[in-house]
N, C-alpha and C. Protein backbone atom coordinates (compact mmCIF):
# COMPACT_ATOMS: atom_id res chain seq x y z
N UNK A 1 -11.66 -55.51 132.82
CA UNK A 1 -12.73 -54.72 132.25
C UNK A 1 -14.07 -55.39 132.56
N UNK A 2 -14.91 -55.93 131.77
CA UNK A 2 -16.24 -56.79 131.56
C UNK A 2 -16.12 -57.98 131.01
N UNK A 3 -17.54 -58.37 131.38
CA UNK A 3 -17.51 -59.84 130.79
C UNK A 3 -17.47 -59.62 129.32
N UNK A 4 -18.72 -58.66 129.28
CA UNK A 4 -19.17 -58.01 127.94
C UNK A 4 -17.85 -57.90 126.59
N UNK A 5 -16.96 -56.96 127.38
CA UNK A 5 -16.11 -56.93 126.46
C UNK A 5 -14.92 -58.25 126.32
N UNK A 6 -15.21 -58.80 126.75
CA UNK A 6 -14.41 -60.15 126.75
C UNK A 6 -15.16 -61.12 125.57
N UNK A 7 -16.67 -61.03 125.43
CA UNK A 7 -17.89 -61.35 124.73
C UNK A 7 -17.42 -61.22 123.36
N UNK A 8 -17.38 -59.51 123.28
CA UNK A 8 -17.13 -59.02 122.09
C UNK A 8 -16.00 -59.45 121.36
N UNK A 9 -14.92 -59.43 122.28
CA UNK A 9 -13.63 -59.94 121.51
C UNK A 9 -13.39 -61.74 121.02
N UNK A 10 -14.40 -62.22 122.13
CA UNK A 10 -14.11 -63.53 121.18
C UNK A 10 -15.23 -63.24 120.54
N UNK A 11 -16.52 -62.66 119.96
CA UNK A 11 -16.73 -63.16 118.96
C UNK A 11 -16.15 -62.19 117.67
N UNK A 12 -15.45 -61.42 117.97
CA UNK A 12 -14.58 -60.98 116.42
C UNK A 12 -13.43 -62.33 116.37
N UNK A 13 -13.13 -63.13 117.55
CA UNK A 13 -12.40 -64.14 117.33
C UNK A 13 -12.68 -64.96 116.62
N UNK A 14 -14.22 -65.82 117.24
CA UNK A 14 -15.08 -66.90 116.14
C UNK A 14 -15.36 -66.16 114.83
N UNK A 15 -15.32 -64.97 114.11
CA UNK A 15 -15.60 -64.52 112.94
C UNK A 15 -14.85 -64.96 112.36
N UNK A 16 -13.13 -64.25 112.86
CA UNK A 16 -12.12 -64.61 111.87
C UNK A 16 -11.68 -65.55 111.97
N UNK A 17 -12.36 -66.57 112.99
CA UNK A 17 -11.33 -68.23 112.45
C UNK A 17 -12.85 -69.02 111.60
N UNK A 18 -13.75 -68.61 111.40
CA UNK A 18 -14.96 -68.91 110.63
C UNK A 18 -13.89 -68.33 108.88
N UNK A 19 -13.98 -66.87 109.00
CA UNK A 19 -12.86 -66.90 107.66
C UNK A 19 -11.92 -67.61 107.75
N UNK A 20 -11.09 -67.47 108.41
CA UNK A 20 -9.72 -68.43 108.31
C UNK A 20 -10.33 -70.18 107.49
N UNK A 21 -10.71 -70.63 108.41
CA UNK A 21 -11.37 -71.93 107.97
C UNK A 21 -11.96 -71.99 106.96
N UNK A 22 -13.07 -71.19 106.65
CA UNK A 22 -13.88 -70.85 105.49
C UNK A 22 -13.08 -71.08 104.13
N UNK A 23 -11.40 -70.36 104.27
CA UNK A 23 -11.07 -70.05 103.32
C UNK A 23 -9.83 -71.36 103.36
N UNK A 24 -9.65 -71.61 103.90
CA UNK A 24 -8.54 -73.39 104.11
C UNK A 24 -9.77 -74.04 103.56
N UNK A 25 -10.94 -74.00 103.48
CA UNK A 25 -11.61 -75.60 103.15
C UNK A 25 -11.83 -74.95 101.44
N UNK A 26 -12.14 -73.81 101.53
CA UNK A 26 -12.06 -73.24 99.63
C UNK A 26 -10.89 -74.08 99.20
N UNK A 27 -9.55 -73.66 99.60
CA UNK A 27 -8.47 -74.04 98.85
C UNK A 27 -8.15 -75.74 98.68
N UNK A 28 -8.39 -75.83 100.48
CA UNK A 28 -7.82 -77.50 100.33
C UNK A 28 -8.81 -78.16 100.47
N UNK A 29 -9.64 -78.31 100.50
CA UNK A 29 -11.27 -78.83 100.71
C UNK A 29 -12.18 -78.90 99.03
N UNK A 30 -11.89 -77.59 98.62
CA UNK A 30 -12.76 -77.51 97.27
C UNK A 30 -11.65 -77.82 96.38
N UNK A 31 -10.29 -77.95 96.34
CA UNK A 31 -9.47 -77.70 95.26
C UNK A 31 -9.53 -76.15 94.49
N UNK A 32 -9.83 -75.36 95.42
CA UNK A 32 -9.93 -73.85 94.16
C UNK A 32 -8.46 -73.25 94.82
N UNK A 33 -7.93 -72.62 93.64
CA UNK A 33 -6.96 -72.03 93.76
C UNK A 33 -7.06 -70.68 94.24
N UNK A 34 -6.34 -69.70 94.87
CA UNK A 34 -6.64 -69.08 95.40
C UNK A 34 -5.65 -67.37 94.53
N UNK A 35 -6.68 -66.57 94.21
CA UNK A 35 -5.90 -65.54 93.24
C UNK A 35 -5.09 -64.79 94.21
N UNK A 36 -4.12 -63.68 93.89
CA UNK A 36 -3.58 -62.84 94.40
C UNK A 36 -3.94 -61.94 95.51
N UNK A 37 -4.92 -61.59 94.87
CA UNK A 37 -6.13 -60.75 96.06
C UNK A 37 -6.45 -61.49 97.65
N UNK A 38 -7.17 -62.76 96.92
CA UNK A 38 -6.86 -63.56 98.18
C UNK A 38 -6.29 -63.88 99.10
N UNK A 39 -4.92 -63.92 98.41
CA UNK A 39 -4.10 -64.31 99.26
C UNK A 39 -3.54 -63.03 100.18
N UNK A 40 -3.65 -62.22 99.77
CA UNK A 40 -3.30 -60.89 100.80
C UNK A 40 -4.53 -61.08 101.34
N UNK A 41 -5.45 -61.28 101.25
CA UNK A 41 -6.19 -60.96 102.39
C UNK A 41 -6.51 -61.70 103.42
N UNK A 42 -6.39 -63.34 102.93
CA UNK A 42 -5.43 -64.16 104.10
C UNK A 42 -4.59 -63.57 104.80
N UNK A 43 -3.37 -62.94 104.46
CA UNK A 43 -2.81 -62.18 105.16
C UNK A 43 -2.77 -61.61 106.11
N UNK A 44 -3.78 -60.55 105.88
CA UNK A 44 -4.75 -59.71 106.69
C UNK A 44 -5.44 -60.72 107.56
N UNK A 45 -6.31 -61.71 107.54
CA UNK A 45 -6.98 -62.33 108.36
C UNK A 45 -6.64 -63.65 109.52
N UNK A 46 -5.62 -64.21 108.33
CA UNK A 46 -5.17 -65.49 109.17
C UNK A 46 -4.12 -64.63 110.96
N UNK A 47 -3.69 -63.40 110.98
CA UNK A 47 -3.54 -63.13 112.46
C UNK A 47 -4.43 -62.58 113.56
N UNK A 48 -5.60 -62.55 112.50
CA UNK A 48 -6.46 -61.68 113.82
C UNK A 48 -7.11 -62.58 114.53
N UNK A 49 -7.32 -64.32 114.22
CA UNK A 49 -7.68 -65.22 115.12
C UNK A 49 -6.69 -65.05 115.87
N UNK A 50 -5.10 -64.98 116.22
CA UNK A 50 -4.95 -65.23 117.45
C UNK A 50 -4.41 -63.70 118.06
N UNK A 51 -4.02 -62.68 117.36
CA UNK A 51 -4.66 -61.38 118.36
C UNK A 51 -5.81 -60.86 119.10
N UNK A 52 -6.97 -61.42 118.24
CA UNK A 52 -8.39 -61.20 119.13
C UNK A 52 -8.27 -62.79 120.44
N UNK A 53 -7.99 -63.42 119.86
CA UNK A 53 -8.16 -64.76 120.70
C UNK A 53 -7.16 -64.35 122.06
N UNK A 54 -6.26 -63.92 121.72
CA UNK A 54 -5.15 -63.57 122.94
C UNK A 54 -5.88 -62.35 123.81
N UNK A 55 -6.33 -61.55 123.31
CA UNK A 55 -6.98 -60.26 123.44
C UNK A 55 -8.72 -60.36 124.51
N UNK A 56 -8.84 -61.60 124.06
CA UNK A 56 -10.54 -62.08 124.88
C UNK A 56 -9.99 -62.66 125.84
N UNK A 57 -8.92 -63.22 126.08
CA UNK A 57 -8.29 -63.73 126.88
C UNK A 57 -8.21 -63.16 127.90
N UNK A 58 -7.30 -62.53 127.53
CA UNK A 58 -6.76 -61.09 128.50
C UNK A 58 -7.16 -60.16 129.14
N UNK A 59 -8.74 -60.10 127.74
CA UNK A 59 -9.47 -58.89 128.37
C UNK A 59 -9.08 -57.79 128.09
N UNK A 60 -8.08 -57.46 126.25
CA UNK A 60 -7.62 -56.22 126.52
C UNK A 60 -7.95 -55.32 125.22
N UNK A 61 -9.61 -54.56 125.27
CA UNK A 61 -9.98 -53.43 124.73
C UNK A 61 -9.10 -53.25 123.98
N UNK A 62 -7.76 -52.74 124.33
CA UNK A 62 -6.97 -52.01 123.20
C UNK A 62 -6.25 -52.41 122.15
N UNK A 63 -7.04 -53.77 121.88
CA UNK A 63 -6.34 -54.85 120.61
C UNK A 63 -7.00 -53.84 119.89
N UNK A 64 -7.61 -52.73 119.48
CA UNK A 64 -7.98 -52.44 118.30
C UNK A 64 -6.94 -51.84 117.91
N UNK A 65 -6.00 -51.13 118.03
CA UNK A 65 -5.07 -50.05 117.47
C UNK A 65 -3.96 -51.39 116.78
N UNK A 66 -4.15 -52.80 117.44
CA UNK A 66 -3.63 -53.68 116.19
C UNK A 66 -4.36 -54.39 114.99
N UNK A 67 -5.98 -54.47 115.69
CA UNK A 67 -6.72 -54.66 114.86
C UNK A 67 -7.30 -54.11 113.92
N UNK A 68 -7.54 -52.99 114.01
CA UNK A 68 -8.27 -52.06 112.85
C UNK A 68 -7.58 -51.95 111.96
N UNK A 69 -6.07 -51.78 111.55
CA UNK A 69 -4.79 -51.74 110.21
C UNK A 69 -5.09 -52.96 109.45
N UNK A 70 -5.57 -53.97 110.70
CA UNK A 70 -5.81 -55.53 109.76
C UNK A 70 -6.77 -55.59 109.14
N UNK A 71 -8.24 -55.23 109.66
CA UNK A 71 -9.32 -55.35 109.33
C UNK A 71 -9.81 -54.38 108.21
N UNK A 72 -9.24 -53.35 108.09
CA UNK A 72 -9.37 -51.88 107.86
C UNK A 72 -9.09 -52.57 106.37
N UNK A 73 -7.34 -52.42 106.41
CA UNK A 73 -6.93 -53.24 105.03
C UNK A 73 -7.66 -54.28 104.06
N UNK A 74 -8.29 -55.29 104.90
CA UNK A 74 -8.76 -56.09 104.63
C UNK A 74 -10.13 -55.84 103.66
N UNK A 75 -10.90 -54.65 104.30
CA UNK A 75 -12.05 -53.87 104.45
C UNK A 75 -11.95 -53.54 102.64
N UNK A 76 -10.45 -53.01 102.76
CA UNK A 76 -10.61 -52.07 101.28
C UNK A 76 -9.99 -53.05 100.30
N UNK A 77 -9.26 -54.11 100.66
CA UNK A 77 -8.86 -55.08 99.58
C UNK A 77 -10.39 -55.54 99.30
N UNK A 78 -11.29 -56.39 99.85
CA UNK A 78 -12.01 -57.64 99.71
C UNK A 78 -12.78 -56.46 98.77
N UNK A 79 -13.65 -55.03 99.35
CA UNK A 79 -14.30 -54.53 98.47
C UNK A 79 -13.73 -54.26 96.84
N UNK A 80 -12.34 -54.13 96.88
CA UNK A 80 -11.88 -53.70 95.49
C UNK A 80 -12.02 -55.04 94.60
N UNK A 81 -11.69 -56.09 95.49
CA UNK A 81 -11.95 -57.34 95.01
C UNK A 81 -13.46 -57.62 94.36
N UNK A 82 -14.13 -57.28 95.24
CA UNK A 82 -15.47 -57.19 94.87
C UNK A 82 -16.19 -56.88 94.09
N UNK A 83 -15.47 -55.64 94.14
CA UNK A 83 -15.59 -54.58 92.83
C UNK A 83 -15.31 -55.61 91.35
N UNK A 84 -13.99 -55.58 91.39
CA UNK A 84 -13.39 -56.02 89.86
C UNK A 84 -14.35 -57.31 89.50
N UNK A 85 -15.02 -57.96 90.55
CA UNK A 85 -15.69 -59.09 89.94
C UNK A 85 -17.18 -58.84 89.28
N UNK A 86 -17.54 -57.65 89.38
CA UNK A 86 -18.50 -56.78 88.96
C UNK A 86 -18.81 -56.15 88.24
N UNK A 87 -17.44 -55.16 88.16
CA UNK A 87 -17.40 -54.31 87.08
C UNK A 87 -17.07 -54.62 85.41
N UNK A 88 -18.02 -54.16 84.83
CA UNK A 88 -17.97 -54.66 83.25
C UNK A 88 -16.53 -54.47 82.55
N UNK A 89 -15.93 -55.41 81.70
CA UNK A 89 -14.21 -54.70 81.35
C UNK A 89 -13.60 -54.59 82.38
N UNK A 90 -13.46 -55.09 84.05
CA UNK A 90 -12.47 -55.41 84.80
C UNK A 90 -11.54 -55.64 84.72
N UNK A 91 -10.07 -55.59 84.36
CA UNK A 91 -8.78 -56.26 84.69
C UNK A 91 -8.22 -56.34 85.81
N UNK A 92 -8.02 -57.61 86.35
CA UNK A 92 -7.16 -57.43 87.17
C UNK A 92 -5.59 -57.34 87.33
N UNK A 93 -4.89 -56.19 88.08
CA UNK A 93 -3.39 -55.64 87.58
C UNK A 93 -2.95 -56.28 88.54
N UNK A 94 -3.20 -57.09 89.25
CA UNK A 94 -2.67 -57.77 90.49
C UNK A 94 -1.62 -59.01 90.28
N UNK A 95 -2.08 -59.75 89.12
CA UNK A 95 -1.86 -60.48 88.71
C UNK A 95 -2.08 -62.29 88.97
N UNK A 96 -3.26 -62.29 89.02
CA UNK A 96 -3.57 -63.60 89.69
C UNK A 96 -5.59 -63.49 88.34
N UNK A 97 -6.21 -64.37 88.44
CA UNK A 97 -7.29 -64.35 88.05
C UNK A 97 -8.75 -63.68 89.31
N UNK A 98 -8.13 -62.36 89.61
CA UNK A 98 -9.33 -61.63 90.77
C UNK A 98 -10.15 -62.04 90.11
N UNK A 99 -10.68 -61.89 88.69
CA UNK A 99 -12.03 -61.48 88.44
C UNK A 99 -13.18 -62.01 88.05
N UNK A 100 -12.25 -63.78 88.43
CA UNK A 100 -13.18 -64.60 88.20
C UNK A 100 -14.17 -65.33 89.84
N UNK A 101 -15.39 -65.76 88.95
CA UNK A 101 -16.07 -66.00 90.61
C UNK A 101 -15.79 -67.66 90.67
N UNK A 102 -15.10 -67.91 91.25
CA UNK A 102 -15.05 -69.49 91.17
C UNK A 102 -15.91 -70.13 91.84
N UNK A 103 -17.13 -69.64 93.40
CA UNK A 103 -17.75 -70.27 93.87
C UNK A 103 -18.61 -69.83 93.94
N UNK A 104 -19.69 -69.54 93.33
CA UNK A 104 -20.90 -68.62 94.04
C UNK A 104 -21.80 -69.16 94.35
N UNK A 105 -22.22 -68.43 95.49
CA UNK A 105 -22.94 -69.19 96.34
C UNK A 105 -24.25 -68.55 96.63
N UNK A 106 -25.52 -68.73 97.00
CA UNK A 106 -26.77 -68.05 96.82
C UNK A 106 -27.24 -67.37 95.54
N UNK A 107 -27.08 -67.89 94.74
CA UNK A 107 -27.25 -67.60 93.01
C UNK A 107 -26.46 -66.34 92.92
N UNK A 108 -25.47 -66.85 93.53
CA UNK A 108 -24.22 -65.18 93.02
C UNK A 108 -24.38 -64.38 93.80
N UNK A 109 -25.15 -64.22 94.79
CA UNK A 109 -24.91 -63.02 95.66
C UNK A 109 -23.64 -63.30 96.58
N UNK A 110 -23.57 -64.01 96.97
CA UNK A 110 -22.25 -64.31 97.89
C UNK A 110 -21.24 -64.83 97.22
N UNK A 111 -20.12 -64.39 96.83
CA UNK A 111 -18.81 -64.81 95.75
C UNK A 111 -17.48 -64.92 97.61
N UNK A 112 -16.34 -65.67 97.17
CA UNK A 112 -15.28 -65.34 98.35
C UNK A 112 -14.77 -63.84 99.07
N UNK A 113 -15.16 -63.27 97.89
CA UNK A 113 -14.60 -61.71 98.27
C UNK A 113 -15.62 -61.01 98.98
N UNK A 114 -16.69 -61.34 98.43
CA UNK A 114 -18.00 -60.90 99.16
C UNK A 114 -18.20 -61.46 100.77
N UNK A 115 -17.74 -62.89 100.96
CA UNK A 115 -17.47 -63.43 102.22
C UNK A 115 -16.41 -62.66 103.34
N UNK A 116 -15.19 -62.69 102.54
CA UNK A 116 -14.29 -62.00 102.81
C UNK A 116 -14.56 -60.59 102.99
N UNK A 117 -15.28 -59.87 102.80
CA UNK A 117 -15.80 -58.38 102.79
C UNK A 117 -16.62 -58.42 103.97
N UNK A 118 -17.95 -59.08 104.67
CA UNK A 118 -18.55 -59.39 105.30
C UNK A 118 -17.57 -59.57 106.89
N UNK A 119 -16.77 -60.50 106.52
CA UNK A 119 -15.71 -61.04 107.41
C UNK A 119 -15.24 -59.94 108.27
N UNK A 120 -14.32 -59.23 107.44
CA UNK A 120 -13.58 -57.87 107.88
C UNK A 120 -14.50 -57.18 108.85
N UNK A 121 -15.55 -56.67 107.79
CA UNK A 121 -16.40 -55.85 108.28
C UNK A 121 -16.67 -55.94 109.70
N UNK A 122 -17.51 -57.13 109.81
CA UNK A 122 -17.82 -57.72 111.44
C UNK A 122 -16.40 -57.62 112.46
N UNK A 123 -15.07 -57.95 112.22
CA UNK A 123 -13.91 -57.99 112.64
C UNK A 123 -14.05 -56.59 113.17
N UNK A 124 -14.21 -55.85 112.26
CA UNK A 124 -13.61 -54.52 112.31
C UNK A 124 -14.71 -53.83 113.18
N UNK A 125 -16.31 -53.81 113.40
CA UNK A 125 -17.18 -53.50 113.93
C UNK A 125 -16.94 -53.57 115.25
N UNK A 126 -16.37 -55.38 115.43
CA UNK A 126 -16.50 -55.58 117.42
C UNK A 126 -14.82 -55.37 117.69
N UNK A 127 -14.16 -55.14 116.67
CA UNK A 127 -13.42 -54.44 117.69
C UNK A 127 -13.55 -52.93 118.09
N UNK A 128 -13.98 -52.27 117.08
CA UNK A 128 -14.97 -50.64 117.54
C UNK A 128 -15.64 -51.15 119.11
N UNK A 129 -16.28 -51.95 119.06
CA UNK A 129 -17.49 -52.07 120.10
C UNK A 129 -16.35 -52.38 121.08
N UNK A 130 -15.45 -53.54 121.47
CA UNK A 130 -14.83 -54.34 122.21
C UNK A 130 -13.84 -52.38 122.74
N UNK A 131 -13.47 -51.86 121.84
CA UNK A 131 -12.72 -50.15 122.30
C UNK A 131 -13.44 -50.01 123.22
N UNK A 132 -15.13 -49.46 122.59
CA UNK A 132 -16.02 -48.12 123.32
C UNK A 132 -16.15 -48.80 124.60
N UNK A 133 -16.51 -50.13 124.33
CA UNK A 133 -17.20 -50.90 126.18
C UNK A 133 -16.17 -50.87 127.14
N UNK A 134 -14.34 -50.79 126.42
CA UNK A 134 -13.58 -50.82 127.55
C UNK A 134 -12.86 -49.57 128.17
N UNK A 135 -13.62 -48.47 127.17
CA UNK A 135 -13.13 -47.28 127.42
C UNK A 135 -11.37 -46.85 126.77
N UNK A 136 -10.96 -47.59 126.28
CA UNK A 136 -9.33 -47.77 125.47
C UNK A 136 -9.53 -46.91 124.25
N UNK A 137 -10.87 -46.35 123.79
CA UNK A 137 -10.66 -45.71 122.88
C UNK A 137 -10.60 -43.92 122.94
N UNK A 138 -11.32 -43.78 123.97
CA UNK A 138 -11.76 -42.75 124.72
C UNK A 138 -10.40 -41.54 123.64
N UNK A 139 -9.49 -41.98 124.86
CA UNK A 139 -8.31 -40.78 124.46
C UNK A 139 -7.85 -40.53 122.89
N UNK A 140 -7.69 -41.64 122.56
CA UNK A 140 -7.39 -41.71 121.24
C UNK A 140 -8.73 -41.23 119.77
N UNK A 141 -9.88 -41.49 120.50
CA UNK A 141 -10.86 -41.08 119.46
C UNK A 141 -10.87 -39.75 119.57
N UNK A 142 -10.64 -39.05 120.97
CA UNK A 142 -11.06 -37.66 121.21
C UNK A 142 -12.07 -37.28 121.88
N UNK A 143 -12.89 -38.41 122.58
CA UNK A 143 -14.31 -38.62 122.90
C UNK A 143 -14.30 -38.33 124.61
């Protein structure tokens, strides 16, 4: 394909090993425990460093149809997460402590989930972009 899209895919690569890491130095670095929510969304994140990484490699546009289920997911966990840490009378049914902010960072505007929300997002953006530049999305969008 392009250089361009080779560009794009590692940097949705450096995003998610920036989360990945981000969130290994929370746990084993800060000592914070990590709630339920979290940990699914580790889930979600700790494979898309080496699908995008394999994918910039390769050069192959059409990592999104594995990436977007990851990111996508990710997208609507971290916001619900987000949510419950917000919303007044929150419970979390998950069963872990979602709703507490254990690190906040920029006088509370940035909490983990909020990081984690950010994260996805960008993930999920260049692989949109890393599709359109290689043309892999074409058929499948309808475009």
């Amino acid at each position: 394909m392009s250089d361009t899209t080779r560009a794009v895919l590692a940097a949705g690569t450096l995003v998610a090993l920036a989360a990945t890491s981000g969130s290994l130095y929370f746990s084993l670095g800060l000592g914070l425990t990590p709630c339920d929510l979290c940990w699914y969304q580790r889930i979600l994140m700790y494979p898309l460093v080496v699908v995008l990484g394999v994918a910039a490699v390769e050069d192959r546009p059409g990592v999104w149809k594995t990436v977007l289920p990851l990111s996508v997911g990710g997208l609507a966990l971290s916001g619900y997460h987000s949510y419950l840490q917000v919303a007044p009378g929150a419970i979390c049914t998950v069963g872990g402590p979602c709703t507490s902010i254990q690190y906040p960072m920029l006088g509370g505007l940035l909490t983990i989930p909020r990081l984690a929300f950010i994260g996805f997002a960008l993930v999920t953006l260049l692989a949109v972009a890393a599709a359109r530049l290689g043309g892999s999305a074409d058929d499948a969008w309808g475009m």
